[in-house]
N, C-alpha and C. Protein backbone atom coordinates (compact mmCIF):
# COMPACT_ATOMS: atom_id res chain seq x y z
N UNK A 1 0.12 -5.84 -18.91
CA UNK A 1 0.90 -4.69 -18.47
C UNK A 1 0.59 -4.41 -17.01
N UNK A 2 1.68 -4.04 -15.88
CA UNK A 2 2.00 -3.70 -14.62
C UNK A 2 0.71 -2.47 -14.59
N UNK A 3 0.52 -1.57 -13.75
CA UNK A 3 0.03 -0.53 -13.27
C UNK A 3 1.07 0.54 -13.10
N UNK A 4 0.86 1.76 -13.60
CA UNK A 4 1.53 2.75 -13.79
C UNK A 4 2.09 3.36 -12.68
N UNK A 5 3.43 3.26 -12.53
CA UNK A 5 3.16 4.17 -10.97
C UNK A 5 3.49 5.78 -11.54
N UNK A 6 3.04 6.17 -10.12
CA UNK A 6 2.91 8.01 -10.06
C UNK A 6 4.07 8.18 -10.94
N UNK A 7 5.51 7.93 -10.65
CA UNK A 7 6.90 8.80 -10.94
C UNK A 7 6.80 8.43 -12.22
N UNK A 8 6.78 6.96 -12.79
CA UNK A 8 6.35 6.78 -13.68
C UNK A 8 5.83 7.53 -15.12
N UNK A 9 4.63 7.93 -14.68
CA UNK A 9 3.73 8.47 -15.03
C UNK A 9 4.70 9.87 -15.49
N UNK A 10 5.14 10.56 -14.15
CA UNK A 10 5.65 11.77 -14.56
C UNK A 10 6.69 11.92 -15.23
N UNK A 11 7.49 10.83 -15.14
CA UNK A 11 8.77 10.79 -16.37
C UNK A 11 8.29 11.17 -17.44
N UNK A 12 6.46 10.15 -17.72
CA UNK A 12 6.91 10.21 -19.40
C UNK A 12 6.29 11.13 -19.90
N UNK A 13 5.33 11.73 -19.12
CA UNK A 13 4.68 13.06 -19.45
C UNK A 13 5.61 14.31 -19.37
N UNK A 14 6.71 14.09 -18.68
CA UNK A 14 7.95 14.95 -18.57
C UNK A 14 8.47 15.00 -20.34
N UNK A 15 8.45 13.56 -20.47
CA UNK A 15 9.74 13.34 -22.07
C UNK A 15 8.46 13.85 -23.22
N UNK A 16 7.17 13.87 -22.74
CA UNK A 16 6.03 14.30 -24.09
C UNK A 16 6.39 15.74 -23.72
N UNK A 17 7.13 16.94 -23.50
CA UNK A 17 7.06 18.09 -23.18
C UNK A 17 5.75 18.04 -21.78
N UNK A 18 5.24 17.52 -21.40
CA UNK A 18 3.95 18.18 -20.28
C UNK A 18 4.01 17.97 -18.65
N UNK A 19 4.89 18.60 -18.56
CA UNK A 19 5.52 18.54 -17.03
C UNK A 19 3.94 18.38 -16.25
N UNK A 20 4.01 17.76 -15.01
CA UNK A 20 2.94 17.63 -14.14
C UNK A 20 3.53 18.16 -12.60
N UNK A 21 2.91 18.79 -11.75
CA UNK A 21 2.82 19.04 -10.79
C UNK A 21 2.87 17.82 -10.13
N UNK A 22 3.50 17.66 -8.82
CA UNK A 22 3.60 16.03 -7.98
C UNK A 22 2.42 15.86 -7.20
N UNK A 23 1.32 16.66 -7.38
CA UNK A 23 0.13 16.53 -6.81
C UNK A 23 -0.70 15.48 -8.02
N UNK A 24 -0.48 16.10 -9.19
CA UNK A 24 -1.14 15.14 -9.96
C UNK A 24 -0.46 13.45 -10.24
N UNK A 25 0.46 13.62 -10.20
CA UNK A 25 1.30 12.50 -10.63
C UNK A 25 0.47 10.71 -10.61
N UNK A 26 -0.31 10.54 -9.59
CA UNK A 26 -0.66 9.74 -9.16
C UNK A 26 -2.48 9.38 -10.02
N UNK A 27 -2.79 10.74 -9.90
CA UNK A 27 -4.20 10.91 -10.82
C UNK A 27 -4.05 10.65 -12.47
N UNK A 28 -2.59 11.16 -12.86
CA UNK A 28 -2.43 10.70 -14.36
C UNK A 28 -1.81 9.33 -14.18
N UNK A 29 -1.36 8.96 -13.69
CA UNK A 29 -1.19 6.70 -13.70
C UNK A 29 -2.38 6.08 -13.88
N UNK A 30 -3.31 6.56 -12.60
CA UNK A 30 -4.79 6.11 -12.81
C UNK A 30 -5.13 6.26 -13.97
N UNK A 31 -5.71 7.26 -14.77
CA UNK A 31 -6.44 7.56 -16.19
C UNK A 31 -5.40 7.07 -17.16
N UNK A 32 -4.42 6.87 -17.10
CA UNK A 32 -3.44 5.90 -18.08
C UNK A 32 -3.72 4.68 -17.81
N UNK A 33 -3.67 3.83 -16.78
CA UNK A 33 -4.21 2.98 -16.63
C UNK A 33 -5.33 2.41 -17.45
N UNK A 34 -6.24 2.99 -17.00
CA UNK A 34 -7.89 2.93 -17.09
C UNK A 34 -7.78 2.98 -18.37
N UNK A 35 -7.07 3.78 -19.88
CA UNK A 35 -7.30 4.07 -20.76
C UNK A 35 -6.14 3.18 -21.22
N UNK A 36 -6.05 2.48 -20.90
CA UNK A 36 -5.04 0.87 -21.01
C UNK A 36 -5.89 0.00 -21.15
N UNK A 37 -6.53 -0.14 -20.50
CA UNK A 37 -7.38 -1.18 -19.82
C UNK A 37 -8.90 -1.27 -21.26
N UNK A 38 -9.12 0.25 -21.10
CA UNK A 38 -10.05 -0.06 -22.08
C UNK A 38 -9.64 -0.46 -23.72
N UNK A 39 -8.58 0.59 -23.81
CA UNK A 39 -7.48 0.19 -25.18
C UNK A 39 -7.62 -1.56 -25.17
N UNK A 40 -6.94 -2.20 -24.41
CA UNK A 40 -6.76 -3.26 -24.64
C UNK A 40 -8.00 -4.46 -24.88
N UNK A 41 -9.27 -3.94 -24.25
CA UNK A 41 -10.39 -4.70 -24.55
C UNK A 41 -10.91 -4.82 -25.97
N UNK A 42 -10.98 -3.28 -26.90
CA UNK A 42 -11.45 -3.12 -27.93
C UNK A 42 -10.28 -3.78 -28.88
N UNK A 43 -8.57 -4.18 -28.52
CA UNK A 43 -8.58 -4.87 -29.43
C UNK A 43 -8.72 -6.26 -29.72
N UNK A 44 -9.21 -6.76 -28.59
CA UNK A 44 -9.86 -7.82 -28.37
C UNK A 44 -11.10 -8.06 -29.34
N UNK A 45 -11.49 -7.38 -29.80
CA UNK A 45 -12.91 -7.30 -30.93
C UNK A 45 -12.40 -7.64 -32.27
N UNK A 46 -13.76 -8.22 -32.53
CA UNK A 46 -13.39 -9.22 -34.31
C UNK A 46 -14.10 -8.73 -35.00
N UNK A 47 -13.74 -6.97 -35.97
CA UNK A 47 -14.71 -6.25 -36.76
C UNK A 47 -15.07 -7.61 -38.18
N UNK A 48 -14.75 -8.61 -38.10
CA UNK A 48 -14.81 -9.38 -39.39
C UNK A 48 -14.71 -8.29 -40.99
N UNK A 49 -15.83 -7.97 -41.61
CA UNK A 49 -15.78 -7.25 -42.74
C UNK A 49 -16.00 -5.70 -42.44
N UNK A 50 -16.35 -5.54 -41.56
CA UNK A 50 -16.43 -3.84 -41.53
C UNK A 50 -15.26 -3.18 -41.83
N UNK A 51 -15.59 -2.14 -43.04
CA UNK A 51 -14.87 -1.43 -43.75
C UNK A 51 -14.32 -0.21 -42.64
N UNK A 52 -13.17 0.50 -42.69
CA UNK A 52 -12.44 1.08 -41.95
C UNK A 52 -13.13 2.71 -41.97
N UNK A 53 -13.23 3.62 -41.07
CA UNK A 53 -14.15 4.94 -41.11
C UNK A 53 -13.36 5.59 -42.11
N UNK A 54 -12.66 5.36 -42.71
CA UNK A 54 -12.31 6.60 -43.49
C UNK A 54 -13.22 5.81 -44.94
N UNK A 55 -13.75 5.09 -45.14
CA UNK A 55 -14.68 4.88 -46.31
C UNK A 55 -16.01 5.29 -46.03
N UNK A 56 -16.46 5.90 -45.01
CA UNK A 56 -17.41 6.56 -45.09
C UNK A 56 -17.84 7.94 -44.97
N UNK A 57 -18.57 8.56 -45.98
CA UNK A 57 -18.67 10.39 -46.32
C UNK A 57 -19.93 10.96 -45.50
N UNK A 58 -19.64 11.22 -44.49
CA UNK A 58 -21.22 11.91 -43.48
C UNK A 58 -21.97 12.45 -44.44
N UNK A 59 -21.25 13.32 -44.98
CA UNK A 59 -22.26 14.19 -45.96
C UNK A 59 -23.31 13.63 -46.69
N UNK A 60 -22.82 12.62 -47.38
CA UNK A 60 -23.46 11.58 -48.17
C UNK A 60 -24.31 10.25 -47.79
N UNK A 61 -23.51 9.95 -46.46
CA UNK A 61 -24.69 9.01 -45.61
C UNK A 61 -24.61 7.80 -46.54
N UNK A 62 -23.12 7.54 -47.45
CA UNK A 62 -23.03 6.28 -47.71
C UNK A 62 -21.67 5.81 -47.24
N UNK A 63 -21.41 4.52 -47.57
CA UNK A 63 -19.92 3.93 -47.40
C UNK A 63 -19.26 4.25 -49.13
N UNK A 64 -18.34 4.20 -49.62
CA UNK A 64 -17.65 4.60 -50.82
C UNK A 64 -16.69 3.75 -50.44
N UNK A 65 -15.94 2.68 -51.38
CA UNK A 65 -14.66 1.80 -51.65
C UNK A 65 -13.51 2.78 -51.58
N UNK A 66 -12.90 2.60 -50.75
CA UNK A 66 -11.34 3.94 -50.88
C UNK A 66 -10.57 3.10 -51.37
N UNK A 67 -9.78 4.45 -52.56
CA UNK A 67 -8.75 3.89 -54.16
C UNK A 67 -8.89 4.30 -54.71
């Protein structure tokens, strides 16, 4: 994926309801970016068998089979 530009940026935060000021415009591409960038590394990762977080109960401090 390209790099976000500013207007970009403010379109689509425009179409999520969250209008931005044109001062920021350029600061939210960056942190979209960046949170691209890291997004895309972690799915690069091979959990092999690790079971998904919703099978595990804090409370209980075990894993449980969900079903």
């Amino acid at each position: 994926m390209s790099e976000l530009a500013p207007g970009e940026a403010a379109r689509l935060a425009a179409r999520a309801g969250l209008p931005l000021d044109a001062a920021r415009h350029a600061a939210v591409a960056a942190a979209a970016d960046h949170i691209h960038s890291v997004v895309s590394v972690l799915r690069e990762l091979d959990f092999h068998e690790t079971p998904p977080a919703s099978t595990y109960r804090a409370e209980e401090g075990v894993r449980h089979v969900a079903g």
